[in-house]
Structure formats: C-alpha cells, structure tokens
C-alpha atoms as a PDB file:
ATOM      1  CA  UNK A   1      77.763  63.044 256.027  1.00  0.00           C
ATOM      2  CA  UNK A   2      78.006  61.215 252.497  1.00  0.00           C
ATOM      3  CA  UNK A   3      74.459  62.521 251.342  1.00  0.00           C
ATOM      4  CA  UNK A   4      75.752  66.476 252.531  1.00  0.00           C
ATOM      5  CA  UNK A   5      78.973  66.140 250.898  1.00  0.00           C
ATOM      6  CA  UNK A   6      77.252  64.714 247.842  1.00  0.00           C
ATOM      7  CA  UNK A   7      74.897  68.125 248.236  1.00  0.00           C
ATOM      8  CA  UNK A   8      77.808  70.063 248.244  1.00  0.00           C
ATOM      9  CA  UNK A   9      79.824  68.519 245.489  1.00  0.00           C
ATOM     10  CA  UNK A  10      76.413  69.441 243.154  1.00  0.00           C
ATOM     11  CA  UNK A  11      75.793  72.679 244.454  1.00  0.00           C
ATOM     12  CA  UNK A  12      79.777  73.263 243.430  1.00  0.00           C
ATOM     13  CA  UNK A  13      79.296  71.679 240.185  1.00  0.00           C
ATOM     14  CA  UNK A  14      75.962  73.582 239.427  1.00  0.00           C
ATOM     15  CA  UNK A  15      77.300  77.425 240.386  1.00  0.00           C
ATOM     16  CA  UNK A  16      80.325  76.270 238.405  1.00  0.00           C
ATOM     17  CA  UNK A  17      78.021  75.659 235.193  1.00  0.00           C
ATOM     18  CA  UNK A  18      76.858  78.813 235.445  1.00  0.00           C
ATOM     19  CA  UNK A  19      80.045  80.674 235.825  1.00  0.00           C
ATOM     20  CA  UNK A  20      80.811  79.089 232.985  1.00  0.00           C
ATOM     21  CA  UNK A  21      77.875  79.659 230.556  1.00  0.00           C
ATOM     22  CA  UNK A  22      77.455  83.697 232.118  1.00  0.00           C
ATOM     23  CA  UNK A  23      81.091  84.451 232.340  1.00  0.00           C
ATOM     24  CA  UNK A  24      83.542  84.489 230.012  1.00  0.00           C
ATOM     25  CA  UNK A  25      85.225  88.107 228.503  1.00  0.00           C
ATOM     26  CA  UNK A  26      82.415  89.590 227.388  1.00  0.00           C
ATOM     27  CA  UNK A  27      78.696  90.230 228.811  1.00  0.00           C
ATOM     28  CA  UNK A  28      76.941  88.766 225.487  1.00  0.00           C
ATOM     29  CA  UNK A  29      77.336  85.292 223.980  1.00  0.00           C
ATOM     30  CA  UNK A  30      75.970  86.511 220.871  1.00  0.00           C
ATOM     31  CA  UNK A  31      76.490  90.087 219.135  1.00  0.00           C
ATOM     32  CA  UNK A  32      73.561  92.287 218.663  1.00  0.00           C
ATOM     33  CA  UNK A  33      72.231  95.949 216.841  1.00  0.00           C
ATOM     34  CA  UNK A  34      72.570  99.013 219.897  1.00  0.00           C
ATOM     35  CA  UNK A  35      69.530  99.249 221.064  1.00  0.00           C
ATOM     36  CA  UNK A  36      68.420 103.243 220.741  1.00  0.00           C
ATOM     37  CA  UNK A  37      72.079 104.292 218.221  1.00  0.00           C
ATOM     38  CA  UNK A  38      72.728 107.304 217.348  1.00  0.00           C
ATOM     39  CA  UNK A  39      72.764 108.991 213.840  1.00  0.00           C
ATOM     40  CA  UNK A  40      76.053 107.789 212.240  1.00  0.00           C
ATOM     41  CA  UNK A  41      75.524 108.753 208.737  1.00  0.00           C
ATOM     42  CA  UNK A  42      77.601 111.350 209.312  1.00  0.00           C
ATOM     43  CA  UNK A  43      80.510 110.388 210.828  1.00  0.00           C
ATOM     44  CA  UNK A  44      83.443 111.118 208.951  1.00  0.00           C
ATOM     45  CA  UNK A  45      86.113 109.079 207.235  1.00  0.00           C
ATOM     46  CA  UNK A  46      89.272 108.480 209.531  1.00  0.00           C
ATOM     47  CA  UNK A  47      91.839 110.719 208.892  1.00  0.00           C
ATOM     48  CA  UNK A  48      95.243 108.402 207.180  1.00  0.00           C
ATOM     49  CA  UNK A  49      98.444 109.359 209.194  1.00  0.00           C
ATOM     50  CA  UNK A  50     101.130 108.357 210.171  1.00  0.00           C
ATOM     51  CA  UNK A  51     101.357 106.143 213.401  1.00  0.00           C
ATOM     52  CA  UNK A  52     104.038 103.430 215.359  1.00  0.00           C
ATOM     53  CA  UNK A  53     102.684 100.328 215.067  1.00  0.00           C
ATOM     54  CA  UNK A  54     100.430  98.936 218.477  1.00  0.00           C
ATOM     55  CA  UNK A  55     102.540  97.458 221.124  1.00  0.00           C
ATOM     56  CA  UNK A  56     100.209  94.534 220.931  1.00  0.00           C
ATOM     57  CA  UNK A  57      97.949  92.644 217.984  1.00  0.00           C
ATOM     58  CA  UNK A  58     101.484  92.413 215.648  1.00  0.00           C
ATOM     59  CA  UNK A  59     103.081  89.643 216.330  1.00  0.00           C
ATOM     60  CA  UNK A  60     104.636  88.055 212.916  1.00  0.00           C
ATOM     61  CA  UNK A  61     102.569  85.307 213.639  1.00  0.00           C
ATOM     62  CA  UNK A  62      99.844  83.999 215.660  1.00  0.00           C
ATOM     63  CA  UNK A  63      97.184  81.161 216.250  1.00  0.00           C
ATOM     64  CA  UNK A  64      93.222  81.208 216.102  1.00  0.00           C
ATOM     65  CA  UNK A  65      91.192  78.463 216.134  1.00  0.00           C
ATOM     66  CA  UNK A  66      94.260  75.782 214.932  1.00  0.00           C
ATOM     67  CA  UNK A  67      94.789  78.262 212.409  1.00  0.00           C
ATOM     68  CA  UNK A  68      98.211  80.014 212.044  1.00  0.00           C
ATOM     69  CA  UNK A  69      98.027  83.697 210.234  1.00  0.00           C
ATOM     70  CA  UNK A  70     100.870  85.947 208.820  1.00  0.00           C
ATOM     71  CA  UNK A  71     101.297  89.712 209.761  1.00  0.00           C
ATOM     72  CA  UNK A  72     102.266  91.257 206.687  1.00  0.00           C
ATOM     73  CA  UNK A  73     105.414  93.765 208.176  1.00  0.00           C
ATOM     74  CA  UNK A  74     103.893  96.365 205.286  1.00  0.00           C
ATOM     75  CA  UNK A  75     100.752  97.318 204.209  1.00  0.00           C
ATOM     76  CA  UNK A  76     101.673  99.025 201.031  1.00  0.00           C
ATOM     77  CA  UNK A  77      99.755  98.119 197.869  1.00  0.00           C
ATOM     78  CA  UNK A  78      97.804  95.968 199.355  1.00  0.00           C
ATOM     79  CA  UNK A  79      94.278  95.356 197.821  1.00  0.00           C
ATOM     80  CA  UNK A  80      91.532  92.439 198.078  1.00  0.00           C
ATOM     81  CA  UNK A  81      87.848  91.579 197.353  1.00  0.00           C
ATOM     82  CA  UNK A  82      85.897  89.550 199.729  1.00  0.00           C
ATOM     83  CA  UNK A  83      82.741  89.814 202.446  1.00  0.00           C
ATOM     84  CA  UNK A  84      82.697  92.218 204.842  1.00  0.00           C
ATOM     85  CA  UNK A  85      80.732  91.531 208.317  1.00  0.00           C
ATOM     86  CA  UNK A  86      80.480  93.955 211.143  1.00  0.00           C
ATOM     87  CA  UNK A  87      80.520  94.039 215.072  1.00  0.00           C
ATOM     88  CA  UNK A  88      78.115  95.275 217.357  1.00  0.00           C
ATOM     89  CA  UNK A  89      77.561  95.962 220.848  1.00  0.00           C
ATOM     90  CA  UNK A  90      79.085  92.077 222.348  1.00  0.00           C
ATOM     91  CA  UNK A  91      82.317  93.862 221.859  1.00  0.00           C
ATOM     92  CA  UNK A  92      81.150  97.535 222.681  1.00  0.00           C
ATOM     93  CA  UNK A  93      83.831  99.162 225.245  1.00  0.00           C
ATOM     94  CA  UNK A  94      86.337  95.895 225.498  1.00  0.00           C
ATOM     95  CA  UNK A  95      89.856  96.286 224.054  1.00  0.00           C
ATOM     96  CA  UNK A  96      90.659  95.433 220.717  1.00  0.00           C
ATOM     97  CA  UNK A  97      93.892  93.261 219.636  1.00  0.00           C
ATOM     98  CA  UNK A  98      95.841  97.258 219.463  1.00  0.00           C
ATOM     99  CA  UNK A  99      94.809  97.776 223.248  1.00  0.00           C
ATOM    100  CA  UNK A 100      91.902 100.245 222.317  1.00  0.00           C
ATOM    101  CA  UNK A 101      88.754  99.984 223.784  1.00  0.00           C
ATOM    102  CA  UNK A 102      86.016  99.111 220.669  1.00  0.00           C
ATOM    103  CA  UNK A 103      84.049 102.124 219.812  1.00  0.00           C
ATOM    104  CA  UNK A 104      81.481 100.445 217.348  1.00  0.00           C
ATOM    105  CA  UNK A 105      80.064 104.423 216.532  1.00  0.00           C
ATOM    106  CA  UNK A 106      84.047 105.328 214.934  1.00  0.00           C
ATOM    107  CA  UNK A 107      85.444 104.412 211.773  1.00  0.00           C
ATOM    108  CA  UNK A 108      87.005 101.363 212.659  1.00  0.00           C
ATOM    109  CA  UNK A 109      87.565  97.460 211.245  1.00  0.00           C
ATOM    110  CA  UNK A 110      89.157  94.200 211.826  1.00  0.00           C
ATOM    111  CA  UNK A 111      91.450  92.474 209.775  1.00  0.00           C
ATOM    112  CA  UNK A 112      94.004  88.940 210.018  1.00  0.00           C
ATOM    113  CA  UNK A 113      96.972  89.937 208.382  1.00  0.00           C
ATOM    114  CA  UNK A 114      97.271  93.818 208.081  1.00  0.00           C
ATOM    115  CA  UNK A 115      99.657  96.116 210.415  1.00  0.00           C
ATOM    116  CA  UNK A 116      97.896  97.645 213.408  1.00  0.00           C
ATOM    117  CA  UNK A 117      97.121 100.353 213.030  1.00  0.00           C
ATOM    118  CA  UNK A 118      96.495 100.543 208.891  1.00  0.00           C
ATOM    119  CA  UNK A 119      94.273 102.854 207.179  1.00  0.00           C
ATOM    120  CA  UNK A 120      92.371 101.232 204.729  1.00  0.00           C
ATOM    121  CA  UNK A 121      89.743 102.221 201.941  1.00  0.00           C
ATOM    122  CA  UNK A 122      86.805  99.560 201.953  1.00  0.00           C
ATOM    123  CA  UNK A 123      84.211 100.188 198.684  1.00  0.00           C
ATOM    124  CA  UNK A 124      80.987  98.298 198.678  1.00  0.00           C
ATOM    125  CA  UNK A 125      80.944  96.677 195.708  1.00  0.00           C
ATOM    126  CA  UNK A 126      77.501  96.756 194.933  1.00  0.00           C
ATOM    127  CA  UNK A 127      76.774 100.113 195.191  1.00  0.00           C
ATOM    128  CA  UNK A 128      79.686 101.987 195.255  1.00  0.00           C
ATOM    129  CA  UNK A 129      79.868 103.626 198.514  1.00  0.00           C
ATOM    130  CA  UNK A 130      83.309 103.915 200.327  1.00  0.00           C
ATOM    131  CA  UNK A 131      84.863 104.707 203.245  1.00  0.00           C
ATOM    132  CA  UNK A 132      87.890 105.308 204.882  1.00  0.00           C
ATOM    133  CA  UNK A 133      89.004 103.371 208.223  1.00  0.00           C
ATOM    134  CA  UNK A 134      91.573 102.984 210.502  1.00  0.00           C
ATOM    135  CA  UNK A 135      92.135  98.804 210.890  1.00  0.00           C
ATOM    136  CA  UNK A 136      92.819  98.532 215.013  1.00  0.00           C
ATOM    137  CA  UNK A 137      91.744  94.755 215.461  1.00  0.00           C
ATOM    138  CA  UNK A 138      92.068  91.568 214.668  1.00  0.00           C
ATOM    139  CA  UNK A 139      89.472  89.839 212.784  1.00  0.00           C
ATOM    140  CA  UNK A 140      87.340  88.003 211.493  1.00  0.00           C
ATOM    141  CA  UNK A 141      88.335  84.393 211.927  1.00  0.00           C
ATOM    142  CA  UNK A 142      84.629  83.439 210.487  1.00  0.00           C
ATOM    143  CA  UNK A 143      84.567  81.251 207.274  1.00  0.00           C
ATOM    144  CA  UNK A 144      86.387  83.304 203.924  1.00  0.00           C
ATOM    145  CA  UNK A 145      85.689  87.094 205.253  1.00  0.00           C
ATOM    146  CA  UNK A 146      88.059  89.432 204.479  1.00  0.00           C
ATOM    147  CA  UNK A 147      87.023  92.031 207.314  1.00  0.00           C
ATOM    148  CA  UNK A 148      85.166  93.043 210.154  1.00  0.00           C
ATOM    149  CA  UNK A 149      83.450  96.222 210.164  1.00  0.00           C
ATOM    150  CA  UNK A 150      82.703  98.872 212.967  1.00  0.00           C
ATOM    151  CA  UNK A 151      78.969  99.434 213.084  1.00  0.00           C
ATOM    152  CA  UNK A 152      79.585 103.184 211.984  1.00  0.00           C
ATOM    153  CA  UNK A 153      81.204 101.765 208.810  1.00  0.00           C
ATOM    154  CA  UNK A 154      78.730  99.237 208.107  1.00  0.00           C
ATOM    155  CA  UNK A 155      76.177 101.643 208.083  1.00  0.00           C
ATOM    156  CA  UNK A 156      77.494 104.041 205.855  1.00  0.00           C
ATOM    157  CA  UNK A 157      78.409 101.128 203.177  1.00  0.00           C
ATOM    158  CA  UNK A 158      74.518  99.997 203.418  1.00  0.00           C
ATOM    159  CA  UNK A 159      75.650  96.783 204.690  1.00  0.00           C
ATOM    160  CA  UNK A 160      73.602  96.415 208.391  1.00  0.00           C
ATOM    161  CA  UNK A 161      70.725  94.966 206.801  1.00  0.00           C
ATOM    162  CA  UNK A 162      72.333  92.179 205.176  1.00  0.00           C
ATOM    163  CA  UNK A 163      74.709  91.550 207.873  1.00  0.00           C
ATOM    164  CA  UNK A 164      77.623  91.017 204.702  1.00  0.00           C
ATOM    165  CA  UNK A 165      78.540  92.743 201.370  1.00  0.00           C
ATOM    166  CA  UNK A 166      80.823  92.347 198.960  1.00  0.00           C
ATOM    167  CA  UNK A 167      84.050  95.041 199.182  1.00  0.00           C
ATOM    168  CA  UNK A 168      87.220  96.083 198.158  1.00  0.00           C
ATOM    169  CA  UNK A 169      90.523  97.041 200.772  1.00  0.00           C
ATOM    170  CA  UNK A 170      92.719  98.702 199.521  1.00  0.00           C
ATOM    171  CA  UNK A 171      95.192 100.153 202.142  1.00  0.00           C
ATOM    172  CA  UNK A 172      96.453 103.894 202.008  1.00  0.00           C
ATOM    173  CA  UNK A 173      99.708 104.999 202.487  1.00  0.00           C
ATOM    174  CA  UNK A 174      99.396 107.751 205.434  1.00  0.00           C
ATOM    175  CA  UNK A 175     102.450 109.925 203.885  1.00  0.00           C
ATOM    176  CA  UNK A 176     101.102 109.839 200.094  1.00  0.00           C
ATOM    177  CA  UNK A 177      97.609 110.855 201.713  1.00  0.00           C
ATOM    178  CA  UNK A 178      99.108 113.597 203.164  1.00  0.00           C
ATOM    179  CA  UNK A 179     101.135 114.721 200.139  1.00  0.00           C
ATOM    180  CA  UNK A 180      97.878 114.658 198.115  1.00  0.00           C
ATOM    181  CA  UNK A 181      95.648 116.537 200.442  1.00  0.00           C
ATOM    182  CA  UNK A 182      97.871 119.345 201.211  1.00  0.00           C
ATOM    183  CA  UNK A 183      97.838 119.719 197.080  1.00  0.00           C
ATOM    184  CA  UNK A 184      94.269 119.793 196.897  1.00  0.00           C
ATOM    185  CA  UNK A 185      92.773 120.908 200.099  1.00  0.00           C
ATOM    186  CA  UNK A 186      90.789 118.260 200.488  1.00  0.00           C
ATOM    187  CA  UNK A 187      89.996 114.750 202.967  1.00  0.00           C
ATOM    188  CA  UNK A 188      89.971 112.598 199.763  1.00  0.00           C
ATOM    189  CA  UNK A 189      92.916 111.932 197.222  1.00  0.00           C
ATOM    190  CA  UNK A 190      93.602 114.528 194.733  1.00  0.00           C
ATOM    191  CA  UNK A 191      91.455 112.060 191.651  1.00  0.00           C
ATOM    192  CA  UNK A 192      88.372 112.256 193.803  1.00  0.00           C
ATOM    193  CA  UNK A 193      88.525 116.060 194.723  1.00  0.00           C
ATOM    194  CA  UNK A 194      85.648 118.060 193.701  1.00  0.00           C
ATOM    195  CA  UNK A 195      84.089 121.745 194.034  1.00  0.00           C
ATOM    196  CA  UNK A 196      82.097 121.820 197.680  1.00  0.00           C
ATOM    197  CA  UNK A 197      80.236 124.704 196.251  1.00  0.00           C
ATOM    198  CA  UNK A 198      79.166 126.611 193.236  1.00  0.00           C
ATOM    199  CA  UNK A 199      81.600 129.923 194.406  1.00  0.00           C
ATOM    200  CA  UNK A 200      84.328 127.515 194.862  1.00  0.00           C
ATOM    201  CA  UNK A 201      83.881 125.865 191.483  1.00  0.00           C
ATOM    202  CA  UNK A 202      83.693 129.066 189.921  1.00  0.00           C
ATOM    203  CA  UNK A 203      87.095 130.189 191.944  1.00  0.00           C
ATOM    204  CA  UNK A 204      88.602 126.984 190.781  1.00  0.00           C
ATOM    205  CA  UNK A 205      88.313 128.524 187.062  1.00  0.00           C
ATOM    206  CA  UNK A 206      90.052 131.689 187.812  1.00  0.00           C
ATOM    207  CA  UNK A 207      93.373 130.874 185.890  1.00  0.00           C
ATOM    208  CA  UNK A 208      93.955 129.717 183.012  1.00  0.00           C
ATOM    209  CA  UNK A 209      95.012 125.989 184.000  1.00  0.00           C
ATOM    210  CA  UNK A 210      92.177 125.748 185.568  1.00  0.00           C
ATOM    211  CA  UNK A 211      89.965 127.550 182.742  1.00  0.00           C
ATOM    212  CA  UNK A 212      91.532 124.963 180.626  1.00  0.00           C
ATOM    213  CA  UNK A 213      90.743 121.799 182.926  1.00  0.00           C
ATOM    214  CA  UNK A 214      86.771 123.285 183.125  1.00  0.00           C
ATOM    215  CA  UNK A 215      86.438 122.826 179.150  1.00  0.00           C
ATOM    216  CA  UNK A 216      87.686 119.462 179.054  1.00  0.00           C
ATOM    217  CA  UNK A 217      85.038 116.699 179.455  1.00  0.00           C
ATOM    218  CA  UNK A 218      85.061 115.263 183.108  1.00  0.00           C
ATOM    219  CA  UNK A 219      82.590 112.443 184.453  1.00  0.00           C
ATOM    220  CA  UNK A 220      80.779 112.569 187.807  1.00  0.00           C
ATOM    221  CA  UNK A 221      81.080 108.794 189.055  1.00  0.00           C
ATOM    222  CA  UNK A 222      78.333 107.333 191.024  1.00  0.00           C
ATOM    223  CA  UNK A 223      78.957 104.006 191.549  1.00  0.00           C
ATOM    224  CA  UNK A 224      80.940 100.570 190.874  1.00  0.00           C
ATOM    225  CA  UNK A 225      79.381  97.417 190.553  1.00  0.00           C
ATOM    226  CA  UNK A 226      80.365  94.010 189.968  1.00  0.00           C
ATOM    227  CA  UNK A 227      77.105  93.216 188.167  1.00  0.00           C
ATOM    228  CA  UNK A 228      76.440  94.791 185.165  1.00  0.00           C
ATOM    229  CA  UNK A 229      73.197  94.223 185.159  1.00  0.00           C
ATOM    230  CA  UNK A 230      72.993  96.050 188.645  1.00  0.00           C
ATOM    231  CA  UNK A 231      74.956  98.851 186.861  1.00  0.00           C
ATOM    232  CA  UNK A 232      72.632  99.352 184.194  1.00  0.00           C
ATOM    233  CA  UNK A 233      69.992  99.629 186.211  1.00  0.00           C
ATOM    234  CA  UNK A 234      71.257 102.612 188.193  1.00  0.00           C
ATOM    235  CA  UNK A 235      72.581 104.169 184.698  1.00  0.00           C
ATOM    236  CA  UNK A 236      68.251 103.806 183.649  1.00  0.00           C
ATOM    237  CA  UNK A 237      67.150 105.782 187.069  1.00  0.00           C
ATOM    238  CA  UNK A 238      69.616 108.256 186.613  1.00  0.00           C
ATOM    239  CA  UNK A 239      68.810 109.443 183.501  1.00  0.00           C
ATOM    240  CA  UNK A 240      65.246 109.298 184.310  1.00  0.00           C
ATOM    241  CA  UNK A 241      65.858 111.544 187.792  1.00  0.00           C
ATOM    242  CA  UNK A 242      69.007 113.668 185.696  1.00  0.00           C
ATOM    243  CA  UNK A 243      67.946 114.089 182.463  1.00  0.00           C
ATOM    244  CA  UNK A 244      71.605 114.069 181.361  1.00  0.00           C
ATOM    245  CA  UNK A 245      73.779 112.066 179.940  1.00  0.00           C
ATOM    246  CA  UNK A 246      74.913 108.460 181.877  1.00  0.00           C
ATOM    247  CA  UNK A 247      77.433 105.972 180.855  1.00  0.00           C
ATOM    248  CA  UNK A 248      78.343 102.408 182.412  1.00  0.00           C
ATOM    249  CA  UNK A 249      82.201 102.277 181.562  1.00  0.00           C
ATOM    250  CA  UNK A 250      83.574  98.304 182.219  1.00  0.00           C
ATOM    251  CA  UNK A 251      86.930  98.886 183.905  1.00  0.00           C
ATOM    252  CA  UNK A 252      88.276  95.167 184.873  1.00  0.00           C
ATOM    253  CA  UNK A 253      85.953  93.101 186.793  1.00  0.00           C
ATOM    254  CA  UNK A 254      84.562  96.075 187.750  1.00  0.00           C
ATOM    255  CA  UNK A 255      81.197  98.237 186.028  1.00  0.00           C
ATOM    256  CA  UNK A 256      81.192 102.356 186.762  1.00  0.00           C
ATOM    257  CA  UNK A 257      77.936 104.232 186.744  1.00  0.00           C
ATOM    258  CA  UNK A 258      78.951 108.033 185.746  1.00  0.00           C
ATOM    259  CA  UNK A 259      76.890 110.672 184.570  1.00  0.00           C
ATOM    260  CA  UNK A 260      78.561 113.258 182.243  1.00  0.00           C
ATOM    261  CA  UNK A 261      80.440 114.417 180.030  1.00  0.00           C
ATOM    262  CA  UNK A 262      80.318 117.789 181.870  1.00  0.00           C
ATOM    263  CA  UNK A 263      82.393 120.779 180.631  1.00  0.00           C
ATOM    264  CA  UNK A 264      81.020 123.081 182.853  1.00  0.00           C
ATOM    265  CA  UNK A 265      82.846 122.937 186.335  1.00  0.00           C
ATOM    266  CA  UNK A 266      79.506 124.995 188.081  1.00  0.00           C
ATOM    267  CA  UNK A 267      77.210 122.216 186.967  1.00  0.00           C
ATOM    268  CA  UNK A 268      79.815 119.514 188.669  1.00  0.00           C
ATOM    269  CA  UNK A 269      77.995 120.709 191.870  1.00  0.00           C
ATOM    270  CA  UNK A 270      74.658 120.735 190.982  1.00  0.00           C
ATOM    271  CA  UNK A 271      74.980 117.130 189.720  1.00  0.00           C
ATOM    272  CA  UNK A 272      76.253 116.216 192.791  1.00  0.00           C
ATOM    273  CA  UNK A 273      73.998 118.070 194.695  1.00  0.00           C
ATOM    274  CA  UNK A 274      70.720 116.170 193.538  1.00  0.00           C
ATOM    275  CA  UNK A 275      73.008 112.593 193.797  1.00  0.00           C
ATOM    276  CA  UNK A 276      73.024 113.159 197.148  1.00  0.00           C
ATOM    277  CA  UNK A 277      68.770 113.866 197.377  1.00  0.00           C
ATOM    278  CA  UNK A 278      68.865 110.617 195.637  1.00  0.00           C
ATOM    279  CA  UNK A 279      70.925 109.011 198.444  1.00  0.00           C
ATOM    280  CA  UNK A 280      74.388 108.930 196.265  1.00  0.00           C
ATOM    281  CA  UNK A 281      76.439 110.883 198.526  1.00  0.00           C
ATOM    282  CA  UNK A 282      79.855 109.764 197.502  1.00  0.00           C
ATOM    283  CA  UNK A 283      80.022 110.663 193.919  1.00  0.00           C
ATOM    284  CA  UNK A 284      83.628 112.177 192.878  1.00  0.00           C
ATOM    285  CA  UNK A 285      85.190 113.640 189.718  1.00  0.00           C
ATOM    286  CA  UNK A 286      87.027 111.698 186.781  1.00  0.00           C
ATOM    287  CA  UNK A 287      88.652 113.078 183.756  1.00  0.00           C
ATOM    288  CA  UNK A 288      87.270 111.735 180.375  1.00  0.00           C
ATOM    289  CA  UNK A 289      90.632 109.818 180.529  1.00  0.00           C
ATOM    290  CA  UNK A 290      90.228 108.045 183.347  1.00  0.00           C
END
C-alpha cells in the first residue's frame, strides 16, 4: 500500500508539472512570426476619434513585475523617443488590458502609462516612416521600451526584421484630428496633406489662394533621421534616382531628408509618385517655412 500510494503521489506530481509548463493563459511560451501572414502593407492608419475610456486596463495605478506604473488621466501633448518591439501570434486572439481580443494584422500597440484607448503617431526614427495607431494594451514591461507594436504596425515601420527600432509617440488629439481633416479632406493632418493626383493638384490651383500657395517654394519630405550620416546618405540616392534638388535640414535632434524646392504643385505628385517606386511611400508636403 506504501509503494502504490508513493506511485500515486508521483504520477500526481508529474501530470501536475506538466499542467504547469503547457498551461498557463496562452498556448505559446514564447512569441513567434504567423506562419503563412497576409499582405499588411496596406493596411491603413487607424482612424483618431473620439472614444470613453475602456472599462478595464485604466486603473490610476497598477503593479507589474514589483513595479508600480502611473496612468496618465490625459494624453494630450504627450511625446517620447525610445525602442519599439512588437507582438506576434503568443497573444493572437486573447484579450488585451481594454477587453479586446489582439488582432496582431490591425493598427494596434501597447503602452504603460497612456489612456486606453489613445491614438498615437509612432515615426521610425531611422527612416522616417509613420503610422497612426490606436494604443488598446498594456505594455511592454521589457527592459527601457517605450511600446509594443501590433505586427501590422511593425511591418509598415520596417521594424520585423530587427525585432526593435528607434521611434517617436506622439499622441493625437481625436477632436483636433477631426477639425483638421474635415478642412482638408484628407486621413492625415492638414501640414502633411498633399495632391492624390495630378487633376487634383491642378484643381487645387483653381483660385487664386491657391494659385498663390503653388508659386511659393514647398519641400517634399522623405524622411527623419537621427543620424546624419544616415540622412545624407538617402539625400546622395535621391538625387542620383531624382535628378532634382535634395536638402538634409537639422531640425533639433532630428535630420529631414526633403527633395525640393518645388513651385509647381503638378510636379508635387510626380515626385511622390517615383518615392513610392523607390519604397518611400510616406512622403508629405512642407512649406519652405517649415
């Protein structure tokens, strides 16, 4: 009787070991790439509005790993530089600190301390691609990283290879969004609006304002970079692929790759037609002021 309760005690103790290691909330113990994903180069920007705030994921404060963290109780001007990461298919389909189910093929992230939800615009520093999410999660509590990335959003930045890059969030107030694309007609804010096609830039000239606007010199911005050496790389390839003017213009920390000055408002397109055959596809408009 000792040596088959014995036997049963280990047979406990062993199924128990495995619950432990195989169970758990999620099916993976470590994240990983989908295995056949889809195309998500084109999925669009979330769309800033205005929201209430999740009934979960917003406590004023909360505990991690020992760690206590702050809810900020308003996301306005906020702005930061730091690594992004991204999450993959270990969290595919299981809610989120909001209560939404993770859909790592939308435009979504993971942050500590911002409001859920919060819209945010995160730029790749390094090569100057941006996007526009919608911040649903809590995240990430790994070493200094500012956020955690949907796998749709990592891709678009160019940051799944390296599994990190350096960005900027800056958060977006839903109600000035709104304000500025009902003046311009357009998903982006009214600074980064730009002619879709060569009959709409020409339309855009049709009164005088706008006449007016077209002769001034305006920039077609390409890229930021931290590294000017990075920057003046690009600025050496794009004249060589343009053959038209490129400046790098030092703005802060930051280095901005733009090719201009263009007077013409039809040639804006053009310009940013063959950026985007060259794999810039989030070039924008800037006044010679800016």
């Amino acid at each position: 009787m000792k040596w088959g309760g014995a036997l049963l005690c280990m047979l406990v103790l062993l199924l128990a070991g495995c619950a432990s290691e195989g169970g758990g909330r999620y099916a993976q113990q470590r994240d990983a790439y989908p295995d056949a994903p889809p195309d998500v180069s084109q999925v669009p920007d979330a769309v800033p509005k205005v929201e209430p705030r999740a009934k979960s994921g917003n406590r004023s404060t909360y505990e991690v790993w020992g760690k206590t963290y702050h809810v900020l109780s308003d996301p306005s001007g906020y702005e930061a530089e730091g690594e992004a990461s991204w999450y993959g298919t270990k969290f595919q389909g299981y809610d989120t600190a909001s209560g939404e189910p993770y859909d790592m093929y939308k435009m979504s992230a993971a942050h500590r301390t911002l409001p859920l939800p919060t819209y945010a615009r995160v730029t790749n520093l390094d090569n100057g691609r941006d996007v526009i999410v919608r911040i649903n999660d809590r995240g990430p509590f790994h070493g200094d990283r500012l956020i955690d990335l949907s796998y749709a959003a990592a891709a678009r930045l160019k940051i799944l290879g390296g599994g990190t890059g350096h960005v900027r969030v800056e958060a977006i107030d839903p109600r000035q969004w709104a304000e500025q694309h009902e003046r311009t007609g357009s998903s982006r804010p009214a600074s980064q609006a730009a002619p879709s096609t060569k009959d709409e830039a020409v339309a855009q000239t049709s009164s005088p304002a706008a006449e007016s606007s077209a002769r001034e010199a305006r920039y077609v911005q390409v890229a930021a970079f931290g590294s000017a050496t990075n920057a003046r790389a690009l600025e050496a390839r794009l004249k060589d692929r343009l053959s038209r003017p490129v400046r790098v213009r030092k703005e802060a920390s930051l280095y901005r790759v733009q090719v201009g000055p263009v007077r013409d408002a039809a040639h804006i397109d053009s310009i940013q037609a063959a950026l985007q055959e060259a794999g810039f596809d989030q070039s924008f408009v800037v006044s010679a002021a800016e």
